[in-house]
N, C-alpha and C. Protein backbone atom coordinates (compact mmCIF):
# COMPACT_ATOMS: atom_id res chain seq x y z
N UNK A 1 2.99 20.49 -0.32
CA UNK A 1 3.48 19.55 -1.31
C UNK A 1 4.45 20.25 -2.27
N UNK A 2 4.98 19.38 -2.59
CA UNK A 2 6.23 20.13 -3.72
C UNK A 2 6.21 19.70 -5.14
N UNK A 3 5.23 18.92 -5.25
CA UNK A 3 5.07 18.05 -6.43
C UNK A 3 3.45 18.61 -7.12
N UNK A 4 3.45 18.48 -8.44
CA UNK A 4 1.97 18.70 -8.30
C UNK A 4 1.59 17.64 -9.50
N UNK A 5 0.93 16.93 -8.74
CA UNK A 5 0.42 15.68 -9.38
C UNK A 5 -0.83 15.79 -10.79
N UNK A 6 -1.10 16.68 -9.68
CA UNK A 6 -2.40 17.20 -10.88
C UNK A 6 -2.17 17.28 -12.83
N UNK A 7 -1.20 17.65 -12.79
CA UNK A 7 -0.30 17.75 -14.33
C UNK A 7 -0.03 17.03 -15.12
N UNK A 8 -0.29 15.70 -14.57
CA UNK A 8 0.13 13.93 -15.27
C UNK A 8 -1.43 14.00 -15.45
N UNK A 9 -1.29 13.01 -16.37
CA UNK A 9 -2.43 11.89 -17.10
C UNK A 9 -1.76 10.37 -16.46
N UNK A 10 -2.47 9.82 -16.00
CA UNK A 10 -2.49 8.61 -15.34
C UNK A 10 -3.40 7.78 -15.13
N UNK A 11 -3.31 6.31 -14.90
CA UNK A 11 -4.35 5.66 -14.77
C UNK A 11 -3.76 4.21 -13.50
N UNK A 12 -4.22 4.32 -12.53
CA UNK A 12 -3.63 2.99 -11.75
C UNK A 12 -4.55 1.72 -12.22
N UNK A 13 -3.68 1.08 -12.51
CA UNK A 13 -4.35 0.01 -13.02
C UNK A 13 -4.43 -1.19 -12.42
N UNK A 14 -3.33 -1.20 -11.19
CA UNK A 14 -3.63 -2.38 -9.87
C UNK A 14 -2.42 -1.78 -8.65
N UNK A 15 -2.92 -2.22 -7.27
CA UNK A 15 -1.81 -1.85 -6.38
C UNK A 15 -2.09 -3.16 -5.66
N UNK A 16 -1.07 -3.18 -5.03
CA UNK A 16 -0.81 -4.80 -4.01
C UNK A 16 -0.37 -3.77 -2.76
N UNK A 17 -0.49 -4.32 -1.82
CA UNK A 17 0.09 -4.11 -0.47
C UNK A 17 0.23 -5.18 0.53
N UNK A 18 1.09 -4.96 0.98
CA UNK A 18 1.75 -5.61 2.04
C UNK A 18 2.30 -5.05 3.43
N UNK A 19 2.88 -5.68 4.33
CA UNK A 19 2.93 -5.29 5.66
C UNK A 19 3.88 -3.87 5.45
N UNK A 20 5.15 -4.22 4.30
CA UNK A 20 5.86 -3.66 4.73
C UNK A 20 6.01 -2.59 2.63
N UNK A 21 5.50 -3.08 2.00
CA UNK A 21 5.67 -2.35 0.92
C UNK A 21 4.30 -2.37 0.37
N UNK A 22 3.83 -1.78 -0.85
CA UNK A 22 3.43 -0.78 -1.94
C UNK A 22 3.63 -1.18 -3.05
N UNK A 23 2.35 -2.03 -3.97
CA UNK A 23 3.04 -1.62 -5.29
C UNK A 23 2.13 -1.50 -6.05
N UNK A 24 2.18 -0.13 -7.22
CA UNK A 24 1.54 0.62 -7.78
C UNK A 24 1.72 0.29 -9.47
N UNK A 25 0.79 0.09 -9.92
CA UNK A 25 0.70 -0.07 -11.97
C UNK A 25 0.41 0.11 -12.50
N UNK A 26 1.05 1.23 -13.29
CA UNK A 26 0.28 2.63 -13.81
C UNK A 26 0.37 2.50 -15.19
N UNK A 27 -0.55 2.98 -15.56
CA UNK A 27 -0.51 3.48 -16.75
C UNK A 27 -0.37 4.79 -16.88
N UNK A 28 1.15 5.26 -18.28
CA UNK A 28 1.29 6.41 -17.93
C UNK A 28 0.96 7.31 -19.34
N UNK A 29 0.21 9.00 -19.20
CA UNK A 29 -0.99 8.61 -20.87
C UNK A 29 0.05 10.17 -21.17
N UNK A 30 1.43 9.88 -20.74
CA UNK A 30 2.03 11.29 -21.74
C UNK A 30 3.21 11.27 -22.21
N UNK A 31 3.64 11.99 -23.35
CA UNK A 31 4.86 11.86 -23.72
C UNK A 31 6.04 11.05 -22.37
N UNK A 32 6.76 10.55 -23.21
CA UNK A 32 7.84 9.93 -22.28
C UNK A 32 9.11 10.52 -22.75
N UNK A 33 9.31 11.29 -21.35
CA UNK A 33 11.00 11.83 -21.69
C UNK A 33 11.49 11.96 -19.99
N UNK A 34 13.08 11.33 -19.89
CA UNK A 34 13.37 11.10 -18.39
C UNK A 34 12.93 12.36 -17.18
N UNK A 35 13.26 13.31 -17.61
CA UNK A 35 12.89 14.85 -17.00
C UNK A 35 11.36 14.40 -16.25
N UNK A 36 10.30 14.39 -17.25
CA UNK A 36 9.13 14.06 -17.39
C UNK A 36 8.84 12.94 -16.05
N UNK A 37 9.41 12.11 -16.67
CA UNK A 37 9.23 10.54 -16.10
C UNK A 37 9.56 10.37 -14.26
N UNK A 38 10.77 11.38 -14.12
CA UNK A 38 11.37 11.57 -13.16
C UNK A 38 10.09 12.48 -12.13
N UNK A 39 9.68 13.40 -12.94
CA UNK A 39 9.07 14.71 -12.07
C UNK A 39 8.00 13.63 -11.68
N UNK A 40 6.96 12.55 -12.55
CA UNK A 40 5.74 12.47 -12.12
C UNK A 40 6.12 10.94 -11.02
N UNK A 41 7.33 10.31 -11.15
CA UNK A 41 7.46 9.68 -10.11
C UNK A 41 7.57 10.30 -8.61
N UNK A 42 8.12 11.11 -8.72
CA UNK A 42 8.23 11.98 -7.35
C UNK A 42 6.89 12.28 -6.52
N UNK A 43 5.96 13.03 -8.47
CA UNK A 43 5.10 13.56 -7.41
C UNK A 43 3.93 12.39 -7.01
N UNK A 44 4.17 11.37 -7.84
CA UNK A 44 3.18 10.08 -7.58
C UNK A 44 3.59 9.52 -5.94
N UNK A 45 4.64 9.69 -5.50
CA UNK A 45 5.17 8.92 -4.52
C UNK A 45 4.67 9.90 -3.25
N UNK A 46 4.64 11.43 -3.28
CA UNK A 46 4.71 12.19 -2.46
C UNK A 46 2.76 12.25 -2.18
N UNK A 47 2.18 11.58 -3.52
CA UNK A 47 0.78 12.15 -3.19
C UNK A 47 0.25 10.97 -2.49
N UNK A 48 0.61 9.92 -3.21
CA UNK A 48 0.32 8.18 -2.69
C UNK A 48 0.68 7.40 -1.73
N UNK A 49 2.43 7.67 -2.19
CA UNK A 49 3.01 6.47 -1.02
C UNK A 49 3.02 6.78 0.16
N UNK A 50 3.07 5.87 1.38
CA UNK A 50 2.85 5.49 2.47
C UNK A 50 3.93 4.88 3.22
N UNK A 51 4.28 4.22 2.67
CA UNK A 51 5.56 3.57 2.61
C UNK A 51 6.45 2.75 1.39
N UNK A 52 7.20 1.73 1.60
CA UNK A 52 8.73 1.52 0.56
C UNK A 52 7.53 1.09 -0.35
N UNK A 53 8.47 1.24 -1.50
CA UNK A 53 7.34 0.94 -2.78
C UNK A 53 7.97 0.82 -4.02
N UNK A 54 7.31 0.14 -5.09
CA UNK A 54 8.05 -0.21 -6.04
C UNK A 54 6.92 0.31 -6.42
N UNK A 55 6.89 1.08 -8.00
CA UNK A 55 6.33 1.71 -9.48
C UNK A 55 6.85 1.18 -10.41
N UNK A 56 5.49 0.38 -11.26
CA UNK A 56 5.72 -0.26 -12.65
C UNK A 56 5.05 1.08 -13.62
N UNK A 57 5.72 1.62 -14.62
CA UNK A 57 5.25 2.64 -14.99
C UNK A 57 4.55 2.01 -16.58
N UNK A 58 3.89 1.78 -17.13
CA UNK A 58 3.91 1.60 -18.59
C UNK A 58 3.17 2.49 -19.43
N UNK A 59 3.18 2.26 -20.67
CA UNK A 59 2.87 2.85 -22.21
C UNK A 59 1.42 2.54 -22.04
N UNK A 60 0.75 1.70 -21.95
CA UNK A 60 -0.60 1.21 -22.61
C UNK A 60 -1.14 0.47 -20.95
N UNK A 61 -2.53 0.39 -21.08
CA UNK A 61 -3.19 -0.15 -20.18
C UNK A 61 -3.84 -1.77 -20.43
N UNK A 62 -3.28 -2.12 -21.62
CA UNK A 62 -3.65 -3.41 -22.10
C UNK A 62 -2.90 -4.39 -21.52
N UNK A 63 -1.93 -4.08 -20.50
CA UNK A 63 -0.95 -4.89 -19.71
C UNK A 63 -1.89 -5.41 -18.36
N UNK A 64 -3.14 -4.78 -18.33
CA UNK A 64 -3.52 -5.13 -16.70
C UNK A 64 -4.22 -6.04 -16.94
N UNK A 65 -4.06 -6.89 -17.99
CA UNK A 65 -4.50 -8.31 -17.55
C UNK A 65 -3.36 -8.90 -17.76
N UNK A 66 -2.27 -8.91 -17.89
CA UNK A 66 -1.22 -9.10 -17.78
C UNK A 66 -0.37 -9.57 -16.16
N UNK A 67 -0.52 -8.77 -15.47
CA UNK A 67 -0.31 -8.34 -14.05
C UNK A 67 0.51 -8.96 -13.75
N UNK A 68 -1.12 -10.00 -13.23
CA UNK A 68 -0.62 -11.19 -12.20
C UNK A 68 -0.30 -12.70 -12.96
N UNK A 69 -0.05 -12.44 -14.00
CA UNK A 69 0.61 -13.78 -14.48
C UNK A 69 1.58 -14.20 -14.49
N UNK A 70 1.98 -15.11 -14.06
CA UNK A 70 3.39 -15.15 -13.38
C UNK A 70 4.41 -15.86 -14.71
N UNK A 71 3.96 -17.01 -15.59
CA UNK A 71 4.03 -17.92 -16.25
C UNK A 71 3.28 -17.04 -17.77
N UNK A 72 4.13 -16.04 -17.93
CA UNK A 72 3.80 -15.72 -18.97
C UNK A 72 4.45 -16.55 -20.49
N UNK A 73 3.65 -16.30 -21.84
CA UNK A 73 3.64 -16.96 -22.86
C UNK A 73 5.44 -16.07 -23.49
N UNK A 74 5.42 -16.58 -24.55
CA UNK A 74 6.71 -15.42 -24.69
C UNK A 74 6.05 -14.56 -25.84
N UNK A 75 5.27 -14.23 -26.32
CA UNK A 75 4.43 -13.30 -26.58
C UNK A 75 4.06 -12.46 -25.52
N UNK A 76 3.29 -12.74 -24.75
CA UNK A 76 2.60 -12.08 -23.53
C UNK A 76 4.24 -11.68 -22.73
N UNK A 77 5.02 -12.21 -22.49
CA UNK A 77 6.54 -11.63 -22.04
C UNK A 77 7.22 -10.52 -23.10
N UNK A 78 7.36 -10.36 -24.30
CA UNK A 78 7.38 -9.31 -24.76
C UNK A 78 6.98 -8.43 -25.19
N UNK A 79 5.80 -8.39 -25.17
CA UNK A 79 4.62 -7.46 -25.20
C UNK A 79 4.69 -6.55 -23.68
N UNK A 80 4.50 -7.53 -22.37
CA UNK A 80 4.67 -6.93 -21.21
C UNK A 80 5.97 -5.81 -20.78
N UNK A 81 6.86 -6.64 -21.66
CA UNK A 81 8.34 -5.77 -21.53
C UNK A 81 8.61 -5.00 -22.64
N UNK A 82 7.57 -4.87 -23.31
CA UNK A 82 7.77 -3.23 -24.40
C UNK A 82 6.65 -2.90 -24.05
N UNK A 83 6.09 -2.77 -23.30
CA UNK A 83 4.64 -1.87 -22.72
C UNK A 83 5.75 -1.53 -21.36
N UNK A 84 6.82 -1.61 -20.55
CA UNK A 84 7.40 -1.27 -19.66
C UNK A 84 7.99 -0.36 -19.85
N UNK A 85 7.27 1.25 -19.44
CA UNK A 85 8.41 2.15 -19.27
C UNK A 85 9.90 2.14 -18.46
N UNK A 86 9.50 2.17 -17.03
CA UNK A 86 10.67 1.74 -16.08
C UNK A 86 9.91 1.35 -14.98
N UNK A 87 10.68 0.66 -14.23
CA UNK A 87 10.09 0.17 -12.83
C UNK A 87 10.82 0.56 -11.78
N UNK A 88 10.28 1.63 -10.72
CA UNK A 88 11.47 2.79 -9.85
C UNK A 88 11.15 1.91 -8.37
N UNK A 89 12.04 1.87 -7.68
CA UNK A 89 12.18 1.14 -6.40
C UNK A 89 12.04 2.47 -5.72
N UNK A 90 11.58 2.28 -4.45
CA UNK A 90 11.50 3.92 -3.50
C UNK A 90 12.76 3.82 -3.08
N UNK A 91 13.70 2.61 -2.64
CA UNK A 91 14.89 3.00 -2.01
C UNK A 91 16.16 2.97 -2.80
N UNK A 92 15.83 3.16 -4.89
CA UNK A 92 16.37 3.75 -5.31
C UNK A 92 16.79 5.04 -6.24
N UNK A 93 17.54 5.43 -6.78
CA UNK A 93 17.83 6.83 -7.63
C UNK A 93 16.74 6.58 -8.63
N UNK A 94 15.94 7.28 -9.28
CA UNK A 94 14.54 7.17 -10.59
C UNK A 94 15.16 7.35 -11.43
N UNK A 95 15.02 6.09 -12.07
CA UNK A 95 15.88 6.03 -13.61
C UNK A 95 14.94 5.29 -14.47
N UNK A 96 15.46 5.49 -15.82
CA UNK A 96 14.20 4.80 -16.77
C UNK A 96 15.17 3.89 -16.74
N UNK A 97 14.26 2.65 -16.43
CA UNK A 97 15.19 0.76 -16.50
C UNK A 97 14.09 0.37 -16.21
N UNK A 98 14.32 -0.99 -17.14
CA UNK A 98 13.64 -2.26 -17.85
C UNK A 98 13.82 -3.40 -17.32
N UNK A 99 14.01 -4.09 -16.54
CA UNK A 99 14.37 -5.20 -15.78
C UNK A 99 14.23 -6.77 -17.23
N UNK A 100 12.75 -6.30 -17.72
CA UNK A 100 12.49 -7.32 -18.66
C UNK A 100 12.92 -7.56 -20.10
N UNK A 101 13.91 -6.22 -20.45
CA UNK A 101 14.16 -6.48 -21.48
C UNK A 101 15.89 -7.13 -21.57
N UNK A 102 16.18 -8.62 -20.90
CA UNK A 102 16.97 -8.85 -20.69
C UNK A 102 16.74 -9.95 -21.56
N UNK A 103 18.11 -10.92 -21.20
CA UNK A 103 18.56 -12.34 -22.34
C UNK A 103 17.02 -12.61 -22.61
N UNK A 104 16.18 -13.23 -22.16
CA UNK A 104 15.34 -13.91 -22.31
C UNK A 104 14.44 -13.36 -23.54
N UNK A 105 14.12 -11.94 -23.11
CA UNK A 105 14.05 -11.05 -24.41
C UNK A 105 14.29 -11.20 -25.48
N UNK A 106 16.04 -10.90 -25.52
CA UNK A 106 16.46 -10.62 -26.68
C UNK A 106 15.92 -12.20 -27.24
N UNK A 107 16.29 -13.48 -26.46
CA UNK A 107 16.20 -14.79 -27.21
C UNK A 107 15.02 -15.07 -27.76
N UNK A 108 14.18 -14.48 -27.39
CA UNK A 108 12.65 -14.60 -27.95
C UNK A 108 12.72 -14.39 -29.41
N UNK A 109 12.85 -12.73 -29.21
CA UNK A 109 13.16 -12.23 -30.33
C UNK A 109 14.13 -12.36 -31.41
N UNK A 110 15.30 -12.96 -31.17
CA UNK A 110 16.14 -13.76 -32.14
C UNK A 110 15.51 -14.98 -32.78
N UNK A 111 14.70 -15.75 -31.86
CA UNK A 111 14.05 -16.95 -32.38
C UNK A 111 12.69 -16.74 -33.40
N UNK A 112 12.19 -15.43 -33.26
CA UNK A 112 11.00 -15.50 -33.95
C UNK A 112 11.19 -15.33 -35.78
């Protein structure tokens, strides 16, 4: 292995699988800096994955009842998307990105 996983604080807090992907929802329990963020995706992927896979990385573990709600409140939507560190696709470059903190976001938050 080239990664050593052992070094993170982590907590999986749900995985889904499917025929053809992986998906993992972590809670992540250490400083956040991209270097950081980058190394423990790697080594999460090299110890775990199996195949293509998407990683929801977050701040707090109070999101896993969160999950599977599809029809979230807009409370429960920005709460979910500032508990979102980044969410890394396996078949792309690991970058810290937010998918949720888009228009809908910001409009929440303008309206409150």
């Amino acid at each position: 292995m080239i990664y050593d996983i052992s070094k993170f604080q982590f907590d999986i807090l749900d995985y889904k699988n499917n025929v053809s992907k992986e998906i993992y929802y972590i809670f992540y329990k250490q400083d956040i800096d991209n270097l950081t963020i980058k190394e423990f995706i790697l080594a999460f992927r090299e110890k775990f994955c199996i195949k293509e896979n998407t990683i929801y990385l977050f701040n707090n573990n109070k999101v896993k009842s969160l999950i599977d709600i599809l029809q979230k409140s807009e409370e429960e939507y920005i709460f979910y998307a500032d508990s979102i560190i980044t969410i890394s696709d396996s078949e792309e470059d690991i970058d810290i990105y937010n998918p949720l903190k888009d228009s809908k976001y910001e409009e929440i938050l303008k309206n409150k």
